[in-house]
C-alpha atoms as a PDB file:
ATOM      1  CA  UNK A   1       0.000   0.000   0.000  1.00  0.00           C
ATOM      2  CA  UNK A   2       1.235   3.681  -0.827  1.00  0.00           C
ATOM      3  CA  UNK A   3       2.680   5.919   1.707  1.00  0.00           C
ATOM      4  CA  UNK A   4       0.274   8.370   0.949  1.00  0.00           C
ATOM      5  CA  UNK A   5      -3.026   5.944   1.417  1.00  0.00           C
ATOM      6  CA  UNK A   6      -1.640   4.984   4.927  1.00  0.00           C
ATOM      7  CA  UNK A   7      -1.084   8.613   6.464  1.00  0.00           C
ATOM      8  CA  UNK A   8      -4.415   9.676   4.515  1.00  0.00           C
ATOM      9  CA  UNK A   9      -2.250  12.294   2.456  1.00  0.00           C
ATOM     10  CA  UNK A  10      -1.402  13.095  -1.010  1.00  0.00           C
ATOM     11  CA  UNK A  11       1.521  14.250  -1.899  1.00  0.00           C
ATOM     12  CA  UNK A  12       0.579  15.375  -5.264  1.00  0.00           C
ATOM     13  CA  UNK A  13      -2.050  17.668  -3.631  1.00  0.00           C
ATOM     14  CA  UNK A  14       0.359  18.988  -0.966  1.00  0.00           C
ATOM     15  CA  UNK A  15       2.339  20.045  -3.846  1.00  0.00           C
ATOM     16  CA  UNK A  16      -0.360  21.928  -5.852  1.00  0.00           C
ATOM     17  CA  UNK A  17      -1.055  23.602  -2.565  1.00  0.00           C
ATOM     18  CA  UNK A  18       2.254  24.499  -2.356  1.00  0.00           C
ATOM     19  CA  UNK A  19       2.895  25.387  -5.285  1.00  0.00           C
ATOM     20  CA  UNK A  20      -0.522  27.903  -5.517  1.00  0.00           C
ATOM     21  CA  UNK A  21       1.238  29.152  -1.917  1.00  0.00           C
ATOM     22  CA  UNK A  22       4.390  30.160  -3.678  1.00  0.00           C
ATOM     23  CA  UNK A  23       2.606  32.076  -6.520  1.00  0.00           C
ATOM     24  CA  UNK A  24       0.743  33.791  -4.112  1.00  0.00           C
ATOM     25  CA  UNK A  25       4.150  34.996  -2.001  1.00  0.00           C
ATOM     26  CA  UNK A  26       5.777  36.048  -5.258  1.00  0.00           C
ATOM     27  CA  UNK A  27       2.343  37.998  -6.312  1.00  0.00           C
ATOM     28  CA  UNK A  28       3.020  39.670  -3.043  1.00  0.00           C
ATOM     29  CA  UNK A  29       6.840  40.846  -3.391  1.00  0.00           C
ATOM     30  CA  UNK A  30       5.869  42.123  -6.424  1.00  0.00           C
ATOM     31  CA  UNK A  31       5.707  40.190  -9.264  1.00  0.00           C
ATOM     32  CA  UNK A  32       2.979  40.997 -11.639  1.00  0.00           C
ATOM     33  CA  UNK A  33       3.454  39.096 -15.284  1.00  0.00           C
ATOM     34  CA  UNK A  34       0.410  37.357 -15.133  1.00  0.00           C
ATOM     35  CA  UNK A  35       2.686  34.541 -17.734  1.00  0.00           C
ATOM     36  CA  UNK A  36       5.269  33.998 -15.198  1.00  0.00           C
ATOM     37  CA  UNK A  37       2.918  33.566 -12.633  1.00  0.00           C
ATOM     38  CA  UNK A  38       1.006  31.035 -14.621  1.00  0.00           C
ATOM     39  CA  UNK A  39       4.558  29.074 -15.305  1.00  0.00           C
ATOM     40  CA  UNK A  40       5.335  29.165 -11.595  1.00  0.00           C
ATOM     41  CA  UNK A  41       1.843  27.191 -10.993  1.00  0.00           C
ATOM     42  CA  UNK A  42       2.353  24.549 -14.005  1.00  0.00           C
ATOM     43  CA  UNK A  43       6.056  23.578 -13.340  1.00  0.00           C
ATOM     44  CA  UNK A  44       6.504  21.110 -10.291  1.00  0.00           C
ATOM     45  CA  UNK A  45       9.769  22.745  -8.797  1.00  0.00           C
ATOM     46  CA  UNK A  46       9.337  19.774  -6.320  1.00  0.00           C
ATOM     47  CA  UNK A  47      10.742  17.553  -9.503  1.00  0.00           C
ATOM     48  CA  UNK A  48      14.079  19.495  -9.808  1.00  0.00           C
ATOM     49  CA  UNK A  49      15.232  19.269  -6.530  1.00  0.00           C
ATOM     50  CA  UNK A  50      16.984  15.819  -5.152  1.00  0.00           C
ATOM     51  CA  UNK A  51      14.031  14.039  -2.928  1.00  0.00           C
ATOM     52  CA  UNK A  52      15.635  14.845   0.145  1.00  0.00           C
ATOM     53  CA  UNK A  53      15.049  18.716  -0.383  1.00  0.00           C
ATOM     54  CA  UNK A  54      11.601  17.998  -1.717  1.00  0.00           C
ATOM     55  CA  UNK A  55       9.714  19.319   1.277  1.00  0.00           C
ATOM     56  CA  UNK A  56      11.483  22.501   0.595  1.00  0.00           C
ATOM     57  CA  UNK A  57      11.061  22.848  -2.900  1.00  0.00           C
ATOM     58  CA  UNK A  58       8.028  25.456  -2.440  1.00  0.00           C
ATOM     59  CA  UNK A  59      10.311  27.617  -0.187  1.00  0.00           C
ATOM     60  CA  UNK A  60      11.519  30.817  -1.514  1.00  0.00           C
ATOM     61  CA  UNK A  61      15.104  30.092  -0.928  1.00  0.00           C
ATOM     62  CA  UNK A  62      17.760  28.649  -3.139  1.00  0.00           C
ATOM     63  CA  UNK A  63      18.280  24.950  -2.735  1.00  0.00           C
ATOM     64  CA  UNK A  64      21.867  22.489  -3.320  1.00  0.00           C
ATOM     65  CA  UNK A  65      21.537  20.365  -6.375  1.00  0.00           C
ATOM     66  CA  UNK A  66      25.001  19.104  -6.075  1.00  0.00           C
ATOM     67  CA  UNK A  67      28.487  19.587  -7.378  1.00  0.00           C
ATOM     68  CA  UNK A  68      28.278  22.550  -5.331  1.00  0.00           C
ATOM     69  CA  UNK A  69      25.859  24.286  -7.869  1.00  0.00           C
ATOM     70  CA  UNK A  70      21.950  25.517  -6.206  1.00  0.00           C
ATOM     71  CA  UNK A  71      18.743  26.204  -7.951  1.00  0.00           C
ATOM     72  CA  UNK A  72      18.094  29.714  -7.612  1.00  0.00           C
ATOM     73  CA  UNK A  73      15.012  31.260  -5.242  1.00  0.00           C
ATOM     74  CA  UNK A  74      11.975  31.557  -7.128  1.00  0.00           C
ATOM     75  CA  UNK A  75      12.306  34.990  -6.582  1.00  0.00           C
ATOM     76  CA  UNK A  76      15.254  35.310  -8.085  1.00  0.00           C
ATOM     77  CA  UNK A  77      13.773  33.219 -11.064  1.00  0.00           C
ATOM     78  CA  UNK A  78      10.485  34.911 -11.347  1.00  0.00           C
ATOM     79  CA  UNK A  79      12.045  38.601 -11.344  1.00  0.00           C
ATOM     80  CA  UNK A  80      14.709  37.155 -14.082  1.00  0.00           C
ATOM     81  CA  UNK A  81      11.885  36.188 -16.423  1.00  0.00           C
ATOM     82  CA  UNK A  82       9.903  39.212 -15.916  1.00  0.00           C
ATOM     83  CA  UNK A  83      12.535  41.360 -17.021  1.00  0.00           C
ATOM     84  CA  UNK A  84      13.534  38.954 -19.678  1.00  0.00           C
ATOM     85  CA  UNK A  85      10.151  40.107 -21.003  1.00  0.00           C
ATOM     86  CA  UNK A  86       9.836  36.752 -22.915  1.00  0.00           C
ATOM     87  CA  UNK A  87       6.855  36.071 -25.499  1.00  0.00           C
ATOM     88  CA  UNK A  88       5.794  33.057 -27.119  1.00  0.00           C
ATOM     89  CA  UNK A  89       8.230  32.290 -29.959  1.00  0.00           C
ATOM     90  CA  UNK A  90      11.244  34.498 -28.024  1.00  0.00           C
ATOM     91  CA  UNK A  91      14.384  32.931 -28.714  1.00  0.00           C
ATOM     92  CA  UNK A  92      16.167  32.337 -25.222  1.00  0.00           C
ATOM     93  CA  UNK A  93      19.505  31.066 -24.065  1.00  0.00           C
ATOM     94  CA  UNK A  94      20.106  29.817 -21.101  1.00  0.00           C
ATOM     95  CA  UNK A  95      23.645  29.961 -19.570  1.00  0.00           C
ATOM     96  CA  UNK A  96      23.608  27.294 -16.671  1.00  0.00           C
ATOM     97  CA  UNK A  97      21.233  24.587 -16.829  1.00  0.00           C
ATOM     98  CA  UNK A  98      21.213  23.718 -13.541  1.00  0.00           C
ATOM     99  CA  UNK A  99      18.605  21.250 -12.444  1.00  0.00           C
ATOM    100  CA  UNK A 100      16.384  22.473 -15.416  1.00  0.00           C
ATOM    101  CA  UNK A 101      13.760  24.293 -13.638  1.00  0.00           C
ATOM    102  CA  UNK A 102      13.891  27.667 -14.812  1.00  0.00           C
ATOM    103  CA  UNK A 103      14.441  26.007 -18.624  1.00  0.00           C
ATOM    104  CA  UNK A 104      11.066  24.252 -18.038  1.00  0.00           C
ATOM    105  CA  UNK A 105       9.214  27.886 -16.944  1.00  0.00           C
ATOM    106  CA  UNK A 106      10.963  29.029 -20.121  1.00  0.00           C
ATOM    107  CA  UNK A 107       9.239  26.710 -22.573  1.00  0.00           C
ATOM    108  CA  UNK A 108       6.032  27.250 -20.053  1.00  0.00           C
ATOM    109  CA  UNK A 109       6.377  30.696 -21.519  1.00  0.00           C
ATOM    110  CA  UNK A 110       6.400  29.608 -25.112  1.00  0.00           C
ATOM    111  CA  UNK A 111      10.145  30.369 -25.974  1.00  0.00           C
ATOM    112  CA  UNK A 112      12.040  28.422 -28.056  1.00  0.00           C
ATOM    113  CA  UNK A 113      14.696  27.404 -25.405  1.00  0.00           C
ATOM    114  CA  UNK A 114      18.188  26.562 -25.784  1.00  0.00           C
ATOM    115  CA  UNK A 115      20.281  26.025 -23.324  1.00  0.00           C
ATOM    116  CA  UNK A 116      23.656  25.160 -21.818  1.00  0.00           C
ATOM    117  CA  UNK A 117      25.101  23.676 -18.809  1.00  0.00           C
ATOM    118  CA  UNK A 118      29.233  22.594 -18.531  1.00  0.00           C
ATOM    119  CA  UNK A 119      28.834  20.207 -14.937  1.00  0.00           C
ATOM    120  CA  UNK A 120      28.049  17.223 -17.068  1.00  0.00           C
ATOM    121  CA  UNK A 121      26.091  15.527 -14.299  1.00  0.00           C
ATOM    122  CA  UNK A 122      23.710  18.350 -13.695  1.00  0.00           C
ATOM    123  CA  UNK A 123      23.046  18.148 -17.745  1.00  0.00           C
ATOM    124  CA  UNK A 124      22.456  14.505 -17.606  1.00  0.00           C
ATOM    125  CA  UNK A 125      19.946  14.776 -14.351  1.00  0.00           C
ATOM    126  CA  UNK A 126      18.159  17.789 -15.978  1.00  0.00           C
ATOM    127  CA  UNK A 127      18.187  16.048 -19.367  1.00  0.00           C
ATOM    128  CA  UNK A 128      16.681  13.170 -18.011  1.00  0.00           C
ATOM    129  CA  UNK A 129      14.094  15.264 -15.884  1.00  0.00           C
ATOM    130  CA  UNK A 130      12.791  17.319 -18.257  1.00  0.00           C
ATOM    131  CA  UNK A 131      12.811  14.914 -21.007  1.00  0.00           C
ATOM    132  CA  UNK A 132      10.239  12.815 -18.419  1.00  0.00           C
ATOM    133  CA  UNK A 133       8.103  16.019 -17.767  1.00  0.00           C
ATOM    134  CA  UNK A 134       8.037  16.462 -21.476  1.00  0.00           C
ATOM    135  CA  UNK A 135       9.568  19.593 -22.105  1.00  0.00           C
ATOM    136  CA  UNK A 136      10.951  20.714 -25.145  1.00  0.00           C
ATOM    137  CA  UNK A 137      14.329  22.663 -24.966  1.00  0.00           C
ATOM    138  CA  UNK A 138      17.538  22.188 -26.977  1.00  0.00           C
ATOM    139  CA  UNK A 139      20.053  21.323 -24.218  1.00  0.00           C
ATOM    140  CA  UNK A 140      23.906  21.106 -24.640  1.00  0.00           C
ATOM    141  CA  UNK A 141      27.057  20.521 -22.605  1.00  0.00           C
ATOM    142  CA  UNK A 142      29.308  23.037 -22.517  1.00  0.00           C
ATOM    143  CA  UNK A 143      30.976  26.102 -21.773  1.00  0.00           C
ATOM    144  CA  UNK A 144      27.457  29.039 -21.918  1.00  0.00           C
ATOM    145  CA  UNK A 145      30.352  31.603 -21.577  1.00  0.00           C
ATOM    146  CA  UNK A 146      30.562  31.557 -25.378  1.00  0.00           C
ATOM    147  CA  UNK A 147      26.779  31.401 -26.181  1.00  0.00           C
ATOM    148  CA  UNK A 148      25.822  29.528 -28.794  1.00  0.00           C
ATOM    149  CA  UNK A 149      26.410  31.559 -32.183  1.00  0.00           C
ATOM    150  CA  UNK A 150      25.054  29.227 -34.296  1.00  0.00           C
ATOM    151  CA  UNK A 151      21.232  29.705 -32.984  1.00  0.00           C
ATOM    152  CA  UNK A 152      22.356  33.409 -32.630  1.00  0.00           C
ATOM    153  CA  UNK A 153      20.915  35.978 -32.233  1.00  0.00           C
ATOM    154  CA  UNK A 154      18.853  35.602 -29.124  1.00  0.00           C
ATOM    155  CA  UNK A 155      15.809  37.610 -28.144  1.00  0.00           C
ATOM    156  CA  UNK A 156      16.811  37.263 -24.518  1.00  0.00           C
ATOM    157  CA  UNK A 157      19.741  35.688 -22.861  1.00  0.00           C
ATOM    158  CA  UNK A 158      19.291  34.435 -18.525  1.00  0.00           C
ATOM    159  CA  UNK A 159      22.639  33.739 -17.043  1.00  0.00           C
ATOM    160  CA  UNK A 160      22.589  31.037 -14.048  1.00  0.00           C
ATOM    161  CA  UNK A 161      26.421  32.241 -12.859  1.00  0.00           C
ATOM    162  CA  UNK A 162      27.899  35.534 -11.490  1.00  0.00           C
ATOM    163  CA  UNK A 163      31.033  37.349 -13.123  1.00  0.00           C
ATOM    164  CA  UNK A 164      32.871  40.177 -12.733  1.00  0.00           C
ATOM    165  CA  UNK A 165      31.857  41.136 -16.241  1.00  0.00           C
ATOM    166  CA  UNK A 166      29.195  39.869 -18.322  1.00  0.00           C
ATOM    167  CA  UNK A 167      31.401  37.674 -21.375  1.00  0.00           C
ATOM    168  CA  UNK A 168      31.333  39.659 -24.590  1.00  0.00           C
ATOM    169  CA  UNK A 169      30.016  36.586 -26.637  1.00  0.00           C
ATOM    170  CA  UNK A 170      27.058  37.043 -24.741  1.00  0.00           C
ATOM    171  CA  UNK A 171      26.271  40.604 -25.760  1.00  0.00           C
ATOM    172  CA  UNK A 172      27.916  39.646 -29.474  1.00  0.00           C
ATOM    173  CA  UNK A 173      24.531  37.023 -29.552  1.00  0.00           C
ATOM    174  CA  UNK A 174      21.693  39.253 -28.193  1.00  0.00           C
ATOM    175  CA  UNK A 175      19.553  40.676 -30.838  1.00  0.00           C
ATOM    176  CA  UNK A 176      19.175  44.462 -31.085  1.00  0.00           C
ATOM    177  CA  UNK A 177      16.180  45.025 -28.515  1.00  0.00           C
ATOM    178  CA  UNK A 178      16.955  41.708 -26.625  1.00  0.00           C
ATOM    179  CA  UNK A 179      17.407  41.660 -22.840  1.00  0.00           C
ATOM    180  CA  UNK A 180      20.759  39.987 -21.112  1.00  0.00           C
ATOM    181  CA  UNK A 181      19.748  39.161 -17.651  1.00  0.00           C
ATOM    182  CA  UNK A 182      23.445  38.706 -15.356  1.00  0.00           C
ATOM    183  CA  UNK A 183      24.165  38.738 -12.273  1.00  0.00           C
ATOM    184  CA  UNK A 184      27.302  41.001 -11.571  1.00  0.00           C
ATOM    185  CA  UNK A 185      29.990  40.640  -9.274  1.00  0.00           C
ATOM    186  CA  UNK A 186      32.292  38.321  -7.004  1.00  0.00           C
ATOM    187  CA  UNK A 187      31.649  39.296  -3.166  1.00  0.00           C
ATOM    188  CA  UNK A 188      28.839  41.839  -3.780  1.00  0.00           C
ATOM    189  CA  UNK A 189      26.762  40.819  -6.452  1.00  0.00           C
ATOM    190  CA  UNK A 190      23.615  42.606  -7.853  1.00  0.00           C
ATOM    191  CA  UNK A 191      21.301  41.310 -10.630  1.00  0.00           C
ATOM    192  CA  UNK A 192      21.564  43.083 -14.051  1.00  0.00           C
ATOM    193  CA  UNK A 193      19.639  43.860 -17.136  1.00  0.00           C
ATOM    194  CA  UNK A 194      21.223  45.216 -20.200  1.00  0.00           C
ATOM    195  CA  UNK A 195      18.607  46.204 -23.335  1.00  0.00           C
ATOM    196  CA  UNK A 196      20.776  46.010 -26.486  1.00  0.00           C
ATOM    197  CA  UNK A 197      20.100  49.583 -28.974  1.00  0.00           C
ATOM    198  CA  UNK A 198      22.386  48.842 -31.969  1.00  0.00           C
ATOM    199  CA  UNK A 199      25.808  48.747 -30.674  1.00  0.00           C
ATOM    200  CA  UNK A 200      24.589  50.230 -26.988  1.00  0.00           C
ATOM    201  CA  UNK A 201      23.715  48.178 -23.808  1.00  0.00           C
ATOM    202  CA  UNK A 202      21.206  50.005 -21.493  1.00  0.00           C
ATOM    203  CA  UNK A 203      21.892  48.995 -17.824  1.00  0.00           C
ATOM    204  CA  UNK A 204      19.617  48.469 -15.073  1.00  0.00           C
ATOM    205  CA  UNK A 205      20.374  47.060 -11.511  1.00  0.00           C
ATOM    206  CA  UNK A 206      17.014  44.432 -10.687  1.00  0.00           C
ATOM    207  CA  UNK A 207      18.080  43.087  -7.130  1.00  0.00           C
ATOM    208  CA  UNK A 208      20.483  42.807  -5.196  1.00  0.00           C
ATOM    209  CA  UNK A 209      22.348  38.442  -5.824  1.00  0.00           C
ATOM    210  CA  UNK A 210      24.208  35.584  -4.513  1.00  0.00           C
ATOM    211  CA  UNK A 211      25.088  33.314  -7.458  1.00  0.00           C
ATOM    212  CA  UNK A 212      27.857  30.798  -7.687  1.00  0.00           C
ATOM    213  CA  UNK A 213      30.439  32.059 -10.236  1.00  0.00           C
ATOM    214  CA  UNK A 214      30.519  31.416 -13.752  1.00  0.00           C
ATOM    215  CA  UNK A 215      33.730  29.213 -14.633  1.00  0.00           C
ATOM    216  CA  UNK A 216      34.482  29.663 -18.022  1.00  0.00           C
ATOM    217  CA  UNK A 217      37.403  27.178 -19.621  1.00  0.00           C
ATOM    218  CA  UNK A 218      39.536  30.417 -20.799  1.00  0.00           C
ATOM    219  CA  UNK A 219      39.975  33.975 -20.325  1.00  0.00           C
ATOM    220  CA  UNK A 220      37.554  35.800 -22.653  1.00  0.00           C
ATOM    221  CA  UNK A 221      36.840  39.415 -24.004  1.00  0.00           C
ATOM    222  CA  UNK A 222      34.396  41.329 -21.114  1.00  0.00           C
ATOM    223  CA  UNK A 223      31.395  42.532 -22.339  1.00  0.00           C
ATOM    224  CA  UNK A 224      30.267  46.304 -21.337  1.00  0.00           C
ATOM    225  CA  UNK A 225      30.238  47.236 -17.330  1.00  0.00           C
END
């Protein structure tokens, strides 16, 4: 008999409660794209997250997915996204997989995701997860500091890691009115957006951050400050 029929609970409604919580919380602080909200309540973040950590998974707080990588809050995510400003059709990259989660509110959004991860493990286990949950995003292993110029440009570009600059491949692969969301930074970090304008990057300063840092396989050119 199931764990769930002997304690009279079910786990899959805990998590929709949860999850309907969590939207709620992030309606609260201030999110207000009615899309990302909707992605927040159809992605199970409770399926990224190793099953010890599951009965945190609604928490707003960054969680260890191993290798020493974390999923970010779903703050963090849900303000990234909003100021991605993506539409159905958007052509996204994703630097840092991760566990997958933000890649699956991505194609919740209706962008055409492609993404990249370099901790082969982490691609495998998000791979395999979002290949079960049925979500369609072209994933590859590899370094995300140099983009991925052959499904250049993009219409918005999320970054998973912090550096002290923002790699110039990155801006190099943003199409002109595209948004490259960052965080900036090694022990003070703040979240960026920069709107490309021909051959100018707008800047704007979203939140303050804590990322892990991005670890790129060589030195490369810095983008704009």
């Amino acid at each position: 008999m199931a764990a769930g029929k002997l304690t009279g609970r079910d786990p899959a409604a805990d998590y929709r409660r949860d999850r309907r919580r969590l939207v709620e919380r992030l309606r609260d602080g201030g999110v207000s794209d009615l899309a990302v909200l909707h992605a927040f309540d159809s992605v199970p973040r409770h399926a990224f997250v190793p099953e010890v950590m599951r009965a945190r998974a609604y928490e707003d707080v960054p969680l260890p997915i191993g290798r020493g990588q974390t999923i970010s809050s779903p703050t963090i995510h849900a303000l990234s996204l909003e100021y991605a400003e993506i539409r159905p059709g958007h052509r996204v990259l994703e630097v840092g997989t991760g566990a997958g989660f933000q890649t699956a509110l991505l194609a919740a959004l209706g962008a055409v995701v492609y993404s990249i991860e370099r901790i082969a493990s982490l691609y495998e286990t998000a791979a395999r997860t979002l290949g079960r949950l049925g979500v369609e995003a072209r994933l590859m292993h590899g370094d995300g500091s140099l983009g991925w110029p052959k499904y250049a440009p993009f219409r918005a570009i999320i970054v998973g890691a912090a550096a002290a600059r923002p790699p110039k491949a990155l801006f190099n692969q943003l199409a002109d009115g595209g948004r490259l969301i960052v965080p900036v930074g090694t022990r003070r970090q703040e979240l960026r957006r920069y709107t490309r304008r021909g051959d100018d990057f707008a800047r704007e300063t979203i939140t303050g951050a804590r990322f892990v840092p991005l670890i790129e396989d060589e030195p490369r050119g810095e983008g704009p400050r």
